[in-house]
N, C-alpha and C. Protein backbone atom coordinates (compact mmCIF):
# COMPACT_ATOMS: atom_id res chain seq x y z
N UNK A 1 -65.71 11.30 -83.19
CA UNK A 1 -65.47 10.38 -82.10
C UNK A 1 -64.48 9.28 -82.48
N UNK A 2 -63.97 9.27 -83.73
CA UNK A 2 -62.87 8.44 -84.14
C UNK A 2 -61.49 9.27 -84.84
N UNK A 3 -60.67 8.64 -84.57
CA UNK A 3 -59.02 8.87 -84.76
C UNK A 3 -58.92 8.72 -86.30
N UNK A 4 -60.13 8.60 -87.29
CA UNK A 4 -59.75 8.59 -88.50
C UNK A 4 -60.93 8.24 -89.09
N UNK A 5 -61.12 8.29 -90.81
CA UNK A 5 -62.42 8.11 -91.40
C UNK A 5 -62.22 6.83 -92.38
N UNK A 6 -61.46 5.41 -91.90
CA UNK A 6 -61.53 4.53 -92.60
C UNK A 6 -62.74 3.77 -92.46
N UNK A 7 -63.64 4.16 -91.31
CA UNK A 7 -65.10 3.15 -91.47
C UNK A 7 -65.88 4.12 -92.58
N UNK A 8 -65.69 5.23 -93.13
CA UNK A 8 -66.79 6.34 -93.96
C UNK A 8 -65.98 5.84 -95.00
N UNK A 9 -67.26 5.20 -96.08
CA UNK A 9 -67.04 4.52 -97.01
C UNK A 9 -68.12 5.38 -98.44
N UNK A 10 -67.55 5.31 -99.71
CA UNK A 10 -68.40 6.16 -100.20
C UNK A 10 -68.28 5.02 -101.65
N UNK A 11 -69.36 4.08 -101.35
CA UNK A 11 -70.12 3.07 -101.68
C UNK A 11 -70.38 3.60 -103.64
N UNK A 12 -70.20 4.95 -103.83
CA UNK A 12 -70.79 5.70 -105.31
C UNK A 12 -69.25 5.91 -106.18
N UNK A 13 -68.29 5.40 -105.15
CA UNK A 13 -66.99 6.13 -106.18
C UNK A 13 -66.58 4.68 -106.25
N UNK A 14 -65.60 4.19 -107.70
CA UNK A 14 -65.36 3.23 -107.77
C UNK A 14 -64.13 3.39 -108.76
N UNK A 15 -62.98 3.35 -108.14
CA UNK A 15 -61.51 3.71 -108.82
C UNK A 15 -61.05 2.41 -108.86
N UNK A 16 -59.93 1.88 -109.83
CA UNK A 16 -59.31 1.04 -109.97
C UNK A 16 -57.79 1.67 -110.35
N UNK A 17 -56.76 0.83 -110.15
CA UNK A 17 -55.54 0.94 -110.57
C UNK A 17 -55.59 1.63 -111.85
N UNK A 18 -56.14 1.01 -112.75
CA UNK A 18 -56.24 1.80 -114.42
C UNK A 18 -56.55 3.30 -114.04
N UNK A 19 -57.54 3.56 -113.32
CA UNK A 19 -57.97 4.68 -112.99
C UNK A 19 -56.61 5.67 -112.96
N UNK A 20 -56.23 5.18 -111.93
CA UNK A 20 -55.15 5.84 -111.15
C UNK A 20 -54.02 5.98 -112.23
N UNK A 21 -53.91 5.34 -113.39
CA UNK A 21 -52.83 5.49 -114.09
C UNK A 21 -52.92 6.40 -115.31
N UNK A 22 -54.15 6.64 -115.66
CA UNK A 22 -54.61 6.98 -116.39
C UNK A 22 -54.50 8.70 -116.38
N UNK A 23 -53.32 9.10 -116.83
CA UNK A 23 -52.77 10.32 -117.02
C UNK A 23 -53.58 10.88 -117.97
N UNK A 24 -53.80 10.56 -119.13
CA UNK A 24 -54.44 11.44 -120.41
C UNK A 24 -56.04 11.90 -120.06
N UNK A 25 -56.59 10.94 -118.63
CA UNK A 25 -57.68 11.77 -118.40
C UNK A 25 -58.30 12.48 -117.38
N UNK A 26 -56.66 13.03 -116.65
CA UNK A 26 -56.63 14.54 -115.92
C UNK A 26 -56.49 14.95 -116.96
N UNK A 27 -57.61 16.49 -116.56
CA UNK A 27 -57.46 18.02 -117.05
C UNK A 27 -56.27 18.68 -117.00
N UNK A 28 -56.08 19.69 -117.57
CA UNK A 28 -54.96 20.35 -117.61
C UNK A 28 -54.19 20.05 -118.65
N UNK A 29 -53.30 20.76 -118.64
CA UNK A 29 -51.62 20.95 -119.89
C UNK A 29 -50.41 21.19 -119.42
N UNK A 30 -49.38 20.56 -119.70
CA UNK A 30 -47.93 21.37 -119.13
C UNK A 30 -47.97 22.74 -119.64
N UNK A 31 -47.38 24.04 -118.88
CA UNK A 31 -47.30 25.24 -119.42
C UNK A 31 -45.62 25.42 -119.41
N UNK A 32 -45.76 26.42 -119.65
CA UNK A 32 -44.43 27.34 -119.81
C UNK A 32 -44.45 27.55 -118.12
N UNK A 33 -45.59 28.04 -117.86
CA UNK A 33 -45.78 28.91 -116.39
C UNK A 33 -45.50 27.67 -115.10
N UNK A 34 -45.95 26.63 -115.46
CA UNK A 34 -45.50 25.27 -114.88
C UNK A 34 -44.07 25.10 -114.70
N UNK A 35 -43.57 25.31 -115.72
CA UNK A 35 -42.07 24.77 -116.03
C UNK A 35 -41.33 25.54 -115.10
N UNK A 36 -41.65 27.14 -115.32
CA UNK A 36 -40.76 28.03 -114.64
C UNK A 36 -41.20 27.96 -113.15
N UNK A 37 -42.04 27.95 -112.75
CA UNK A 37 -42.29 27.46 -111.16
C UNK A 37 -41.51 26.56 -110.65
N UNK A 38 -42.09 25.17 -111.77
CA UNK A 38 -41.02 24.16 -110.85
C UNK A 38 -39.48 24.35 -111.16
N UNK A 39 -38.96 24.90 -111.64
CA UNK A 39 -37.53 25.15 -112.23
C UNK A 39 -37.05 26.49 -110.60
N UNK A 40 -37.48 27.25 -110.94
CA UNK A 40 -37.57 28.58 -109.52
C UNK A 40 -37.96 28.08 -108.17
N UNK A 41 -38.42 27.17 -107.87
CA UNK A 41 -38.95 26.66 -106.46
C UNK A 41 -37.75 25.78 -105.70
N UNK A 42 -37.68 24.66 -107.00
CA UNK A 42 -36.06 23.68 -107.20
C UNK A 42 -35.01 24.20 -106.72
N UNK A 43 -34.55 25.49 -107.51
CA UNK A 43 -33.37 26.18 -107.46
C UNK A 43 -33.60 26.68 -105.38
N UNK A 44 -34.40 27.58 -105.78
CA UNK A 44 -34.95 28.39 -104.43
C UNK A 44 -34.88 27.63 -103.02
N UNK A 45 -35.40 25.95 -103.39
CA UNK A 45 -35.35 25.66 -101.97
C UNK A 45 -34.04 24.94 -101.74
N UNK A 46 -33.27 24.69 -102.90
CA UNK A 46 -31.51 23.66 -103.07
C UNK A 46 -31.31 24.76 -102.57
N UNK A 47 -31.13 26.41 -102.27
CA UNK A 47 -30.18 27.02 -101.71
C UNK A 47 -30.23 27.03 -100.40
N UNK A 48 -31.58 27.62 -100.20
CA UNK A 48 -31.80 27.75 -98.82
C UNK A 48 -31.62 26.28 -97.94
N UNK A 49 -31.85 24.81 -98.82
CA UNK A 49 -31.54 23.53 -97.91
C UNK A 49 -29.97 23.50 -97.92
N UNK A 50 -29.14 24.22 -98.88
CA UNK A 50 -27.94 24.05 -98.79
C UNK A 50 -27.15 25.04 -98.01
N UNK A 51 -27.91 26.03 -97.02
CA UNK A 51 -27.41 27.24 -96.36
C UNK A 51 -28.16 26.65 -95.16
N UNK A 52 -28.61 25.78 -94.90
CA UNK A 52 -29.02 25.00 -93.48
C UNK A 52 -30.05 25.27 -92.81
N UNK A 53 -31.30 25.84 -93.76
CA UNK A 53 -33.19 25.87 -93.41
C UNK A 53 -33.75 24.13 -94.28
N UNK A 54 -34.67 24.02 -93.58
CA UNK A 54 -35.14 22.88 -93.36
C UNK A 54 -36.46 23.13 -93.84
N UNK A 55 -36.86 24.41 -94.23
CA UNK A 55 -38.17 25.12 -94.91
C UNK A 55 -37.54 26.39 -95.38
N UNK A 56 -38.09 26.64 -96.52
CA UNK A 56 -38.21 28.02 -96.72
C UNK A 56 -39.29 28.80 -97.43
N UNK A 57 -39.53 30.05 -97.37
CA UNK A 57 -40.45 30.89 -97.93
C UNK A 57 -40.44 31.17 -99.38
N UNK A 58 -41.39 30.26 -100.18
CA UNK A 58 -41.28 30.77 -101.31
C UNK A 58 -42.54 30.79 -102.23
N UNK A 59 -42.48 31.79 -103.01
CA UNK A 59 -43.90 32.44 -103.12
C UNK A 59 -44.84 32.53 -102.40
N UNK A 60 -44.52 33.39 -101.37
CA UNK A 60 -45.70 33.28 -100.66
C UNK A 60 -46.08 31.63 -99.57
N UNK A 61 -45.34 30.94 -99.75
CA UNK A 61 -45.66 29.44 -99.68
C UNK A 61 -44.70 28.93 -98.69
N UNK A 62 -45.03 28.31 -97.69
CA UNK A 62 -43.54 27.47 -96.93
C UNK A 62 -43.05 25.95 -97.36
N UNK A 63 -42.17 26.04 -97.46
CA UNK A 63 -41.37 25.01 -98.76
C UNK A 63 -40.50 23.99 -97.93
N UNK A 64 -41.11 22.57 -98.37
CA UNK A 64 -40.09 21.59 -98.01
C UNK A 64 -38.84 21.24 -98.55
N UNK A 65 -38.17 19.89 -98.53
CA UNK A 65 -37.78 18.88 -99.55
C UNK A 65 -38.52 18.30 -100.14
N UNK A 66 -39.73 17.90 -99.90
CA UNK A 66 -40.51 17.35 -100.45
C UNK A 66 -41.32 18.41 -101.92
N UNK A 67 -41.30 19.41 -101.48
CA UNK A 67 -41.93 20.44 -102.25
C UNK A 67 -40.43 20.30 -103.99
N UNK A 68 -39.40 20.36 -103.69
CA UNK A 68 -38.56 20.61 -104.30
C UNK A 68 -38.01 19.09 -104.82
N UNK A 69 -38.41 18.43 -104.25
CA UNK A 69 -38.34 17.31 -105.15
C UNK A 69 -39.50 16.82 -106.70
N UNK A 70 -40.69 17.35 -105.83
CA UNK A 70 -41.59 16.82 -106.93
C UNK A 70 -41.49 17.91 -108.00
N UNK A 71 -40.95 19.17 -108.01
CA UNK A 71 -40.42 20.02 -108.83
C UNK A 71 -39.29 19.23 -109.32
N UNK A 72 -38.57 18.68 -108.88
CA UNK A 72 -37.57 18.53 -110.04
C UNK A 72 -37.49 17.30 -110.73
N UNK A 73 -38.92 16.64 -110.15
CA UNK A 73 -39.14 14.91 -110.84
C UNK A 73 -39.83 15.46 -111.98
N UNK A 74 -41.08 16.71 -111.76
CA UNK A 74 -41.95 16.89 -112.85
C UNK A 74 -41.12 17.26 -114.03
N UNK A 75 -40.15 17.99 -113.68
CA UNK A 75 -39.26 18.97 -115.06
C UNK A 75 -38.80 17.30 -115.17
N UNK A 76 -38.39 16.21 -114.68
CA UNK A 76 -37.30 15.35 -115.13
C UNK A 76 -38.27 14.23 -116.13
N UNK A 77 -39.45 14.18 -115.82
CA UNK A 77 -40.32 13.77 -116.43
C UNK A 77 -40.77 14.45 -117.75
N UNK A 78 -40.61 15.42 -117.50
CA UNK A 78 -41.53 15.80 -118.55
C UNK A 78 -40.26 16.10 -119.82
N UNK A 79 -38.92 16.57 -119.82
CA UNK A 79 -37.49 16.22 -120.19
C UNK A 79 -37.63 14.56 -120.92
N UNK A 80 -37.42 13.55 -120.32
CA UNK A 80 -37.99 12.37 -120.99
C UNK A 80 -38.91 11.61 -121.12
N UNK A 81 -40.07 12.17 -120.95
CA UNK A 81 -40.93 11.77 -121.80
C UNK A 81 -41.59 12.84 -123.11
N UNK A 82 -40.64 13.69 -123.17
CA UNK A 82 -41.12 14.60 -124.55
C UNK A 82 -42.04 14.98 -124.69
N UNK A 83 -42.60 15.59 -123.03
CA UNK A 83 -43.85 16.44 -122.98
C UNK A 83 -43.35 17.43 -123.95
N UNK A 84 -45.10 18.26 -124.30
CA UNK A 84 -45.51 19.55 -125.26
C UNK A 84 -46.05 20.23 -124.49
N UNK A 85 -45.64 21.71 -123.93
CA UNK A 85 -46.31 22.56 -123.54
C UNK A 85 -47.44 22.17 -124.20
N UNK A 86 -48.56 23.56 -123.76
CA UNK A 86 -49.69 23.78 -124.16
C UNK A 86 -49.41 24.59 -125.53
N UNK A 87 -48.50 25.23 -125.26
CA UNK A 87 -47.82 26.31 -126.71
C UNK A 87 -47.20 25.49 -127.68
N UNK A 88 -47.07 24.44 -127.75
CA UNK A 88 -46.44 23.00 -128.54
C UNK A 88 -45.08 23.08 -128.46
N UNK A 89 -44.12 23.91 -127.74
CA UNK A 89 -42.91 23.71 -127.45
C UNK A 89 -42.89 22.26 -126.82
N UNK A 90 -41.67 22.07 -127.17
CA UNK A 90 -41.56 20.44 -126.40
C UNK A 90 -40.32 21.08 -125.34
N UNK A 91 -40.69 20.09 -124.41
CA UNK A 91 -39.88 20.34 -123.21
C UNK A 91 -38.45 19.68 -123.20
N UNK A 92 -37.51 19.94 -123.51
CA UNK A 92 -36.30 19.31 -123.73
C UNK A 92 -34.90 20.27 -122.49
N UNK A 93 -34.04 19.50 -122.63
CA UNK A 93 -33.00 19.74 -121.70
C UNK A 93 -32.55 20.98 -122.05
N UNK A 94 -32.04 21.24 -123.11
CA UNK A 94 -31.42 23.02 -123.56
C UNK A 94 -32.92 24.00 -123.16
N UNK A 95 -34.04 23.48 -123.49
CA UNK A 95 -35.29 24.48 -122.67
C UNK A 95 -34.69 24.92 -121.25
N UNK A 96 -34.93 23.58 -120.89
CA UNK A 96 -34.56 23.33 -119.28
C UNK A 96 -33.62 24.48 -118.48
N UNK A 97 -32.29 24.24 -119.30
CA UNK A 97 -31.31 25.10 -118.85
C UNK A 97 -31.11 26.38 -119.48
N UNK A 98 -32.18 26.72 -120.14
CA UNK A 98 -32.64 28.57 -120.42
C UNK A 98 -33.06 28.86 -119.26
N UNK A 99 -34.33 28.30 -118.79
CA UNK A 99 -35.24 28.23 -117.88
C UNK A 99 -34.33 28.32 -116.69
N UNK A 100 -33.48 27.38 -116.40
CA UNK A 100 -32.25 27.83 -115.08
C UNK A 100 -31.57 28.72 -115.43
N UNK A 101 -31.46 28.89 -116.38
CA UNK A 101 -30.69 30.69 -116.37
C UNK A 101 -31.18 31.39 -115.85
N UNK A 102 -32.68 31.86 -116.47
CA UNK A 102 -33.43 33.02 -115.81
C UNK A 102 -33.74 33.13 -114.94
N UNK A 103 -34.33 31.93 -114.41
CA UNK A 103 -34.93 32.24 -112.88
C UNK A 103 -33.72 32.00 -111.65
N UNK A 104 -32.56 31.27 -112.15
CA UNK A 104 -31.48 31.71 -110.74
C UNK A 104 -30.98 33.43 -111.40
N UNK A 105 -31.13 33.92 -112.47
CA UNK A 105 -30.76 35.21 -112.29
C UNK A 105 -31.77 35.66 -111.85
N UNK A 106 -32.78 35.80 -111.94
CA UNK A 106 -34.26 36.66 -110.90
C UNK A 106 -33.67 36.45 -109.60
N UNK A 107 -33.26 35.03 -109.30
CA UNK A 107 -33.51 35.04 -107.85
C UNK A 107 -32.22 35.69 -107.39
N UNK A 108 -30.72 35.62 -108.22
CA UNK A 108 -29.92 36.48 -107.63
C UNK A 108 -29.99 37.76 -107.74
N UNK A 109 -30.76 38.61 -108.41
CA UNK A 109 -31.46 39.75 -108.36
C UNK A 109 -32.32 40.41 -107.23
N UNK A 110 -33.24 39.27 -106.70
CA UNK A 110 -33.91 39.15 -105.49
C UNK A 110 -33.20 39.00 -104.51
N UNK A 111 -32.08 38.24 -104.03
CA UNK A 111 -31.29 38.27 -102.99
C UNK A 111 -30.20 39.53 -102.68
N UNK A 112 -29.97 40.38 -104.05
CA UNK A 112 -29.32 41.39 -104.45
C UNK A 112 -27.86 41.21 -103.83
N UNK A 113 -26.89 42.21 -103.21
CA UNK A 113 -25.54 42.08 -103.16
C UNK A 113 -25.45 42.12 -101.85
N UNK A 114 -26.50 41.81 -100.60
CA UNK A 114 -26.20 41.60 -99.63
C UNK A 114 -25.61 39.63 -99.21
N UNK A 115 -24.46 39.27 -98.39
CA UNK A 115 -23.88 38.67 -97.93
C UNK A 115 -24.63 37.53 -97.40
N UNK A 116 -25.95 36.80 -98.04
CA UNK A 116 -26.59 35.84 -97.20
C UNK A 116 -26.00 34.66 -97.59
N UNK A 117 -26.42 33.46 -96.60
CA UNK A 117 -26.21 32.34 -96.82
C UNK A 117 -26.26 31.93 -97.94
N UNK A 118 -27.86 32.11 -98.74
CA UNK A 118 -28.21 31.40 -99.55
C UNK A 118 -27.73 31.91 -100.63
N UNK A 119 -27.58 33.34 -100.91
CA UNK A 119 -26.60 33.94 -102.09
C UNK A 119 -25.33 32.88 -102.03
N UNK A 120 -24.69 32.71 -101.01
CA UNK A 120 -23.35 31.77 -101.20
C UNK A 120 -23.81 30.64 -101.76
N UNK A 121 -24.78 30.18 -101.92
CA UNK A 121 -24.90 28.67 -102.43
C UNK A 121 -26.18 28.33 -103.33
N UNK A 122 -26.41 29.60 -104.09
CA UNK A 122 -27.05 29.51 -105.26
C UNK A 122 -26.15 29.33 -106.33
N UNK A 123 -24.96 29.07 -106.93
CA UNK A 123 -24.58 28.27 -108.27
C UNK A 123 -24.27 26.73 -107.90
N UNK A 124 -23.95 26.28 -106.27
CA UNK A 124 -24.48 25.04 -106.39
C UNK A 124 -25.61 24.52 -106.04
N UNK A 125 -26.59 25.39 -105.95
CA UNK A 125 -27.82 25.11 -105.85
C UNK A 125 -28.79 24.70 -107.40
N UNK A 126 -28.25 25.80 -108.43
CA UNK A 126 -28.12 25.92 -109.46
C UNK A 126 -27.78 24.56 -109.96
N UNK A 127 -26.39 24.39 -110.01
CA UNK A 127 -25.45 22.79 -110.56
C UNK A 127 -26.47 21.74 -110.52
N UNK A 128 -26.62 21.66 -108.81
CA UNK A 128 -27.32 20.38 -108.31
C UNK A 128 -28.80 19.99 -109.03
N UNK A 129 -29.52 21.04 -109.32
CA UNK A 129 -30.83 20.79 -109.75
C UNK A 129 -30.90 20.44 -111.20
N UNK A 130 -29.79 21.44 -111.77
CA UNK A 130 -29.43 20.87 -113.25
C UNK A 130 -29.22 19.27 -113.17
N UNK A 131 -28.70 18.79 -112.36
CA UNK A 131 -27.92 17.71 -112.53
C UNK A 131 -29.11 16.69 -112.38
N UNK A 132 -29.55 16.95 -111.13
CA UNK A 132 -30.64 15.93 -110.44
C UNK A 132 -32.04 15.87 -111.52
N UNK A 133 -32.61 17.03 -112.38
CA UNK A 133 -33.68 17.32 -113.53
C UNK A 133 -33.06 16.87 -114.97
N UNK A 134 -31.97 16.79 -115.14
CA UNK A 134 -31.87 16.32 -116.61
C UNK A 134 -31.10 15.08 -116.71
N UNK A 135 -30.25 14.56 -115.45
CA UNK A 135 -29.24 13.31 -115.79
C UNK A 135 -30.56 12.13 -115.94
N UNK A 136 -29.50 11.61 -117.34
CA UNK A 136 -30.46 10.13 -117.55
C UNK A 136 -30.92 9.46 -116.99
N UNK A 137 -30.30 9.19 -115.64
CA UNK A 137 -30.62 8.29 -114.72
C UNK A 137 -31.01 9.48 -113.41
N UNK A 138 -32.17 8.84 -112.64
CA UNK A 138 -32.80 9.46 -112.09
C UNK A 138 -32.35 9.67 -111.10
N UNK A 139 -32.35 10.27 -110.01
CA UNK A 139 -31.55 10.54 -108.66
C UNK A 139 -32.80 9.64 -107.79
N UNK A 140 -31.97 9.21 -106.79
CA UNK A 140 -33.22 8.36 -105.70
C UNK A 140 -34.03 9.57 -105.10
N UNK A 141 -33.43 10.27 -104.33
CA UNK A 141 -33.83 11.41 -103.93
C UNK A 141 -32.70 12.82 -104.09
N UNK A 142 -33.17 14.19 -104.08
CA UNK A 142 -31.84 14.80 -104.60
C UNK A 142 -31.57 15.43 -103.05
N UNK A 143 -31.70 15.08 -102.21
CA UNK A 143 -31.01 15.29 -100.37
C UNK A 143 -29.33 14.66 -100.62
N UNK A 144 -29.77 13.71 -101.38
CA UNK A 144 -28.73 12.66 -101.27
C UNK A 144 -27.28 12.85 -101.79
N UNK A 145 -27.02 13.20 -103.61
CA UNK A 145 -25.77 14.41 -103.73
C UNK A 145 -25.94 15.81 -102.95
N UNK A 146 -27.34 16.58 -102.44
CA UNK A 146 -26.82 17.58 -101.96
C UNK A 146 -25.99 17.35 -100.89
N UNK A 147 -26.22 16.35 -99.82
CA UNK A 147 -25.07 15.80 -98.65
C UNK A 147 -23.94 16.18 -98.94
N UNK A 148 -23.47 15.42 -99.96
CA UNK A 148 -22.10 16.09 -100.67
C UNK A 148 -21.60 17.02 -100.56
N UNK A 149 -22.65 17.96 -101.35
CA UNK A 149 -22.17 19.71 -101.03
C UNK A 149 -21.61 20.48 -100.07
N UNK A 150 -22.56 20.04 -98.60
CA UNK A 150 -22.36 20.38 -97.48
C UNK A 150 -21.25 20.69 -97.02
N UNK A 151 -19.81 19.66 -96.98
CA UNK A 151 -18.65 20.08 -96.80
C UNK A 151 -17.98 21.07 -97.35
N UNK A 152 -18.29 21.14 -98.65
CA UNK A 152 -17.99 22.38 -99.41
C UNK A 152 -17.43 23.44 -98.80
C-alpha cells in the first residue's frame, strides 16, 4: 500500500561507513575468470555502443553502459592497486593487454567474416577500452572519448 519501503526498518542490522569501506571483509578473490569477463564484456559492449545499440546481448545477459563501465573501472582498479589473483598472479597492464588480445580475437572469431556493424568497430572498441582500463588517470566516464569515435 506504499510507493516504497523507507518506513520498514530493520532495527537488527547496524552498518556504518567503516562497514561499507571495508573491502578485506567481503568474501571472494580476484580470478583470472573475473579478469577475462570484465576485459570481454568491455570490449563487447564498446563495439556494439560504437555501431549505435544502446544495449547489447552478452553472455546470455542484456548489457548497458553502465554494465561496461564497472568492467573497465574493476580491471582499472585492480591494474593500480596491484591486485593478486587468487593464483598469485598480480594483475598488471601487459596482463591486461594479453587478456585484450584474446578475448577481442574470440570475439572476432564469433562475429566471423560477415559485414556487421560491430565487426567494423571492434579495433576501436579494442583501443578505447585499452585506453580508458590502463591510462593513469582515470576516465570520468568512458561514453565520453567514445563520442569522439563516432565521427570516425
Amino acid at each position: 500500500e506504499r510507493p516504497n519501503q523507507v518506513g520498514r526498518r530493520r532495527p537488527d542490522v547496524h552498518v556504518t561507513a567503516d562497514d561499507l569501506l571495508n573491502v578485506a571483509a567481503t568474501p571472494g578473490a580476484a580470478t583470472r575468470a573475473g579478469l577475462d569477463n570484465a576485459v570481454a564484456v568491455g570490449i563487447r559492449y564498446i563495439a556494439a555502443w560504437l555501431a549505435g545499440n544502446g544495449a547489447a546481448a552478452i553472455f546470455n545477459l542484456m548489457e548497458d553502459a553502465a554494465t561496461a563501465e564497472i568492467s573497465r573501472s574493476q580491471v582499472w582498479q585492480w591494474v593500480h592497486n596491484g591486485v593478486r589473483l587468487d593464483s598469485g598472479e598480480q594483475v598488471t597492464a601487459d596482463l591486461v593487454r594479453d587478456v585484450i588480445a584474446e578475448q577481442s580475437r574470440r570475439f572476432a572469431e564469433e562475429l566471423g567474416d560477415g559485414d556487421s556493424a560491430v565487426a567494423g568497430r571492434l579495433d576501436e572498441a579494442v583501443t578505447l577500452f585499452e585506453r580508458v582500463a590502463l591510462d593513469d588517470d582515470f576516465a570520468e566516464f568512458l561514453t565520453v572519448p567514445a563520442y569522439r569515435m563516432l565521427g570516425r
